[in-house]
Protein backbone atom coordinates (compact mmCIF):
# COMPACT_ATOMS: atom_id res chain seq x y z
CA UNK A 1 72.37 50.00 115.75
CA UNK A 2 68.96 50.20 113.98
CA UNK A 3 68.20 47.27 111.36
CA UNK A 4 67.31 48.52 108.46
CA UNK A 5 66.49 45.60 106.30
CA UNK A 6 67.37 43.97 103.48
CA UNK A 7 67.32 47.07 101.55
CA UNK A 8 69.35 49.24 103.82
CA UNK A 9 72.24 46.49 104.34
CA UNK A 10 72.34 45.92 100.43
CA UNK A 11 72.44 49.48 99.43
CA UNK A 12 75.50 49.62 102.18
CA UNK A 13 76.93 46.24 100.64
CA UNK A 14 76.73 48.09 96.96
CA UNK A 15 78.32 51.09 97.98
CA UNK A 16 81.28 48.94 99.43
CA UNK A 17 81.28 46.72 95.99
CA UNK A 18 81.29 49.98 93.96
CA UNK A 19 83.95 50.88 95.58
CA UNK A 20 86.02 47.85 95.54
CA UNK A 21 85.46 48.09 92.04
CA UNK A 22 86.65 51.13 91.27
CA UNK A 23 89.69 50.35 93.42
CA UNK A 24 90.41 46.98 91.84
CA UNK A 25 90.18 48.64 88.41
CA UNK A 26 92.55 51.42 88.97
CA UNK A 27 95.14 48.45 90.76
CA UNK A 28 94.20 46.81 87.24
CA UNK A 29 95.00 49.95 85.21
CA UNK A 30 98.29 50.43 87.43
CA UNK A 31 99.48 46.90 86.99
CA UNK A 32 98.67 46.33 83.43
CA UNK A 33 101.40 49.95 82.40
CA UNK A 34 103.68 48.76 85.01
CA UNK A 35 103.81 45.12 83.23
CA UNK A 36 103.98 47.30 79.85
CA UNK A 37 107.08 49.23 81.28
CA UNK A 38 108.60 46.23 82.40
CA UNK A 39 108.70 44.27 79.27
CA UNK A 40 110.29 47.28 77.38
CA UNK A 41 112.64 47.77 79.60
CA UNK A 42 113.39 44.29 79.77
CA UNK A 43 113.70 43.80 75.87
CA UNK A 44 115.94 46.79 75.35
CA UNK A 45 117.92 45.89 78.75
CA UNK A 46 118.44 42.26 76.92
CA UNK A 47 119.02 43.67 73.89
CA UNK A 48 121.94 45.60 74.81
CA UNK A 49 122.95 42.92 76.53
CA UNK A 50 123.04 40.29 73.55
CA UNK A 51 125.04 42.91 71.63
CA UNK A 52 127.70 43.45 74.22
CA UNK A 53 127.87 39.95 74.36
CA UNK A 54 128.09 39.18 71.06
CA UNK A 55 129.00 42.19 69.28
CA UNK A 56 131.78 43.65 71.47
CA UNK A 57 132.42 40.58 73.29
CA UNK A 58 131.93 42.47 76.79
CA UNK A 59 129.06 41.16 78.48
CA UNK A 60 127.29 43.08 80.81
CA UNK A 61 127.64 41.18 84.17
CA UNK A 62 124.34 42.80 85.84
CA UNK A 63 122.05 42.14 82.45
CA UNK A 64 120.81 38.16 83.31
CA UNK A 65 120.22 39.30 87.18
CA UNK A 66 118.27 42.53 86.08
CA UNK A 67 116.09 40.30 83.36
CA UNK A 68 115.57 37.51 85.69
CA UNK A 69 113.99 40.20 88.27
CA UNK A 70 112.43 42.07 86.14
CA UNK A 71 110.87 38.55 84.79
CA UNK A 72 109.79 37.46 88.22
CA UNK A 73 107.94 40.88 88.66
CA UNK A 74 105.83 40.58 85.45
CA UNK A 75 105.19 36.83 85.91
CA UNK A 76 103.52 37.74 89.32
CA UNK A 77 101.85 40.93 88.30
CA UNK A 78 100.65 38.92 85.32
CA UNK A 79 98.82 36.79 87.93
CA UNK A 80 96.93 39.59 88.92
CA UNK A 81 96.06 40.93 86.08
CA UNK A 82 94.33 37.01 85.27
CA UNK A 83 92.66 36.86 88.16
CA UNK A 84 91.21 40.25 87.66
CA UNK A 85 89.86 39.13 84.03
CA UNK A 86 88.81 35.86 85.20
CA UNK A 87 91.37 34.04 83.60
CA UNK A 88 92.72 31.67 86.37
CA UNK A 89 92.21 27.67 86.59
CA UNK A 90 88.64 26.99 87.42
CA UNK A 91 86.57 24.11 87.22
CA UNK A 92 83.84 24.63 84.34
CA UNK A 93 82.50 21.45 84.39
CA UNK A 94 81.00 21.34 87.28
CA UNK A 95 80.00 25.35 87.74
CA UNK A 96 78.55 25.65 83.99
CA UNK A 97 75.65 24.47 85.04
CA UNK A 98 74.49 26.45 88.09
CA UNK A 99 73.30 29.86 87.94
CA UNK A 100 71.59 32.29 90.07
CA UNK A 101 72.07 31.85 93.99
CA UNK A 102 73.84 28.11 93.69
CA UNK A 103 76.10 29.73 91.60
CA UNK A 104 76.86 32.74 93.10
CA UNK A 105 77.37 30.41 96.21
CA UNK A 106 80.05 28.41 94.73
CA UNK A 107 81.46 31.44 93.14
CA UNK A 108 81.55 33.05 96.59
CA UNK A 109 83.52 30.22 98.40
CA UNK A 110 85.92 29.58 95.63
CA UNK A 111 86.87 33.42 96.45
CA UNK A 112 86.99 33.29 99.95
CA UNK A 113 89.41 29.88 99.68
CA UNK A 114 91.36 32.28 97.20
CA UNK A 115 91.16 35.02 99.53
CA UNK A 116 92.69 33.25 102.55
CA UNK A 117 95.26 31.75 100.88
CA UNK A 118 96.23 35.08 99.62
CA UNK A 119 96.52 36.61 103.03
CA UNK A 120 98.44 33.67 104.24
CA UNK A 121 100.92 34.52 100.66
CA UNK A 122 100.89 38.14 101.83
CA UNK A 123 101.93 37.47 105.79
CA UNK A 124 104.12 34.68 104.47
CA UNK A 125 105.54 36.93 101.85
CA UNK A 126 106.02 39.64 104.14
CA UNK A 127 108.23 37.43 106.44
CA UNK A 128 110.29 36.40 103.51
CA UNK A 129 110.96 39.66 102.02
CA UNK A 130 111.94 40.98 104.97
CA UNK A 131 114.34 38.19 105.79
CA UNK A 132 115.84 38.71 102.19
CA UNK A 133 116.68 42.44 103.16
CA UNK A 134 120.45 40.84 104.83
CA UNK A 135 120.94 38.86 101.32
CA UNK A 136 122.55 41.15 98.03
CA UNK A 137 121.99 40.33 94.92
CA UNK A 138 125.63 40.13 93.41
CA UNK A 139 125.67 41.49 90.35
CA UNK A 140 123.07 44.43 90.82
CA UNK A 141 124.56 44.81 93.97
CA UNK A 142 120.99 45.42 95.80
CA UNK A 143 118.74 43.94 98.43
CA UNK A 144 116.81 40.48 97.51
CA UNK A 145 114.09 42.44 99.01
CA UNK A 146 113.75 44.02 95.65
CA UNK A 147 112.93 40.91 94.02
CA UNK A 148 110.97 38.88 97.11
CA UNK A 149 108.61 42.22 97.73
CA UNK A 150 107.09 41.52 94.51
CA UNK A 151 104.61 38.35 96.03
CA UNK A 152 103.37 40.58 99.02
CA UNK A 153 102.66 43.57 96.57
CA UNK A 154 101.06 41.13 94.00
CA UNK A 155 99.01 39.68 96.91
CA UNK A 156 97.68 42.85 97.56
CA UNK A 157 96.18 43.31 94.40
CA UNK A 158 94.78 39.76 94.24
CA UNK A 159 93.31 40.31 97.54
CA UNK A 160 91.74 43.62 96.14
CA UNK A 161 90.30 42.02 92.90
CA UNK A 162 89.17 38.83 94.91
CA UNK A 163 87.13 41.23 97.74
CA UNK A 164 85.49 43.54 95.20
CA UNK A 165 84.27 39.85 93.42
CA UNK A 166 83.17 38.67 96.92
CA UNK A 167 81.26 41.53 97.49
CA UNK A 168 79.42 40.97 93.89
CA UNK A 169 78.93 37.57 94.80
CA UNK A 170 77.14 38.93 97.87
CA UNK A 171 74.83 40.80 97.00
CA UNK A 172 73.97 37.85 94.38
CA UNK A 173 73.03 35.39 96.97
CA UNK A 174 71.01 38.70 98.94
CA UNK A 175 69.50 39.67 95.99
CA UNK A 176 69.67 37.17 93.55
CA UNK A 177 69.15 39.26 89.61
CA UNK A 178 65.79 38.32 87.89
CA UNK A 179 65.65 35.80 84.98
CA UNK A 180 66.55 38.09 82.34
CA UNK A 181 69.55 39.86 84.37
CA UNK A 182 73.06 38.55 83.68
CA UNK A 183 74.20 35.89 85.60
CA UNK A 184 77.75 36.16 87.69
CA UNK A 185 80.89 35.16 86.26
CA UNK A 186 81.99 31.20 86.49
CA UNK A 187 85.03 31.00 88.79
């Protein structure tokens, strides 16, 4: 392989961030209507199962099991959709006042700590949700696999949104942005 420089290698690195961009924004896009879906079905879904409750005094027996899932699937998604907008636990106090490359540095190995503990979630999750795949939930009368999928999937996207802010990170500390260019994100 020929070296190409700095210049060669960062033009690769941006065409792999642009593209981990426009990836992590369409997972984004995806998860934010699926989340939207969710929470309409799940009001209506409770809904109609306060008034059989209460109204005809014949409660739905799959209703709480169905809500609780469908609960557990937003709540995770949710996560994703935070760490996509930056929204996560970080610590300001300390990171507030770097900028340029010792920022971009911290920045960078706050991600990667993120990043490997997502791919341990992911195998971990994996393992689990398969294992669940024998167990049924009893009133929906389905596979706890439907419910324990939801941390791999949601570690997917994380791991998606956390490579494509890597890569930014990256090219930071190659090619840190002149004094009047915006500074990277605080993690």
């Amino acid at each position: 392989m020929i070296y190409r420089g700095v210049e060669g290698n960062l033009g690769f690195l941006e065409n792999i961030r642009k593209r981990l961009d426009s990836l992590s924004e369409k997972a984004d896009k995806v998860t934010q209507w699926f989340c939207i879906s969710v929470v309409l079905v799940m009001t209506v879904e409770v809904l109609i199962g306060v008034f059989f409750r209460y109204a005809l005094d014949a409660p739905i027996k799959w209703g709480e099991e169905l809500a609780r899932l469908m609960m557990m699937w937003m709540g995770l998604l949710g996560i994703a959709i935070a760490l996509k907008d930056g929204d996560h636990m970080g610590l300001e106090m300390f990171v507030k006042r770097l900028s340029g490359r010792p920022l971009a540095l911290c920045n960078l190995a706050a991600n990667c700590l993120v990043g490997v503990f997502l791919v341990i979630l992911l195998i971990w999750g994996l393992k689990v949700a398969i294992a669940g795949r024998v167990s049924i939930l009893p009133a929906l009368q389905i596979s706890w696999t439907w419910s324990l999928i939801a941390v791999p999937i949601t570690a997917v996207i994380q791991i998606i949104h956390v490579s494509a802010q890597i890569f930014k990170e990256v090219i930071v500390i190659i090619n840190p942005p002149a004094q009047s260019d915006q500074e990277p994100e605080h993690v």
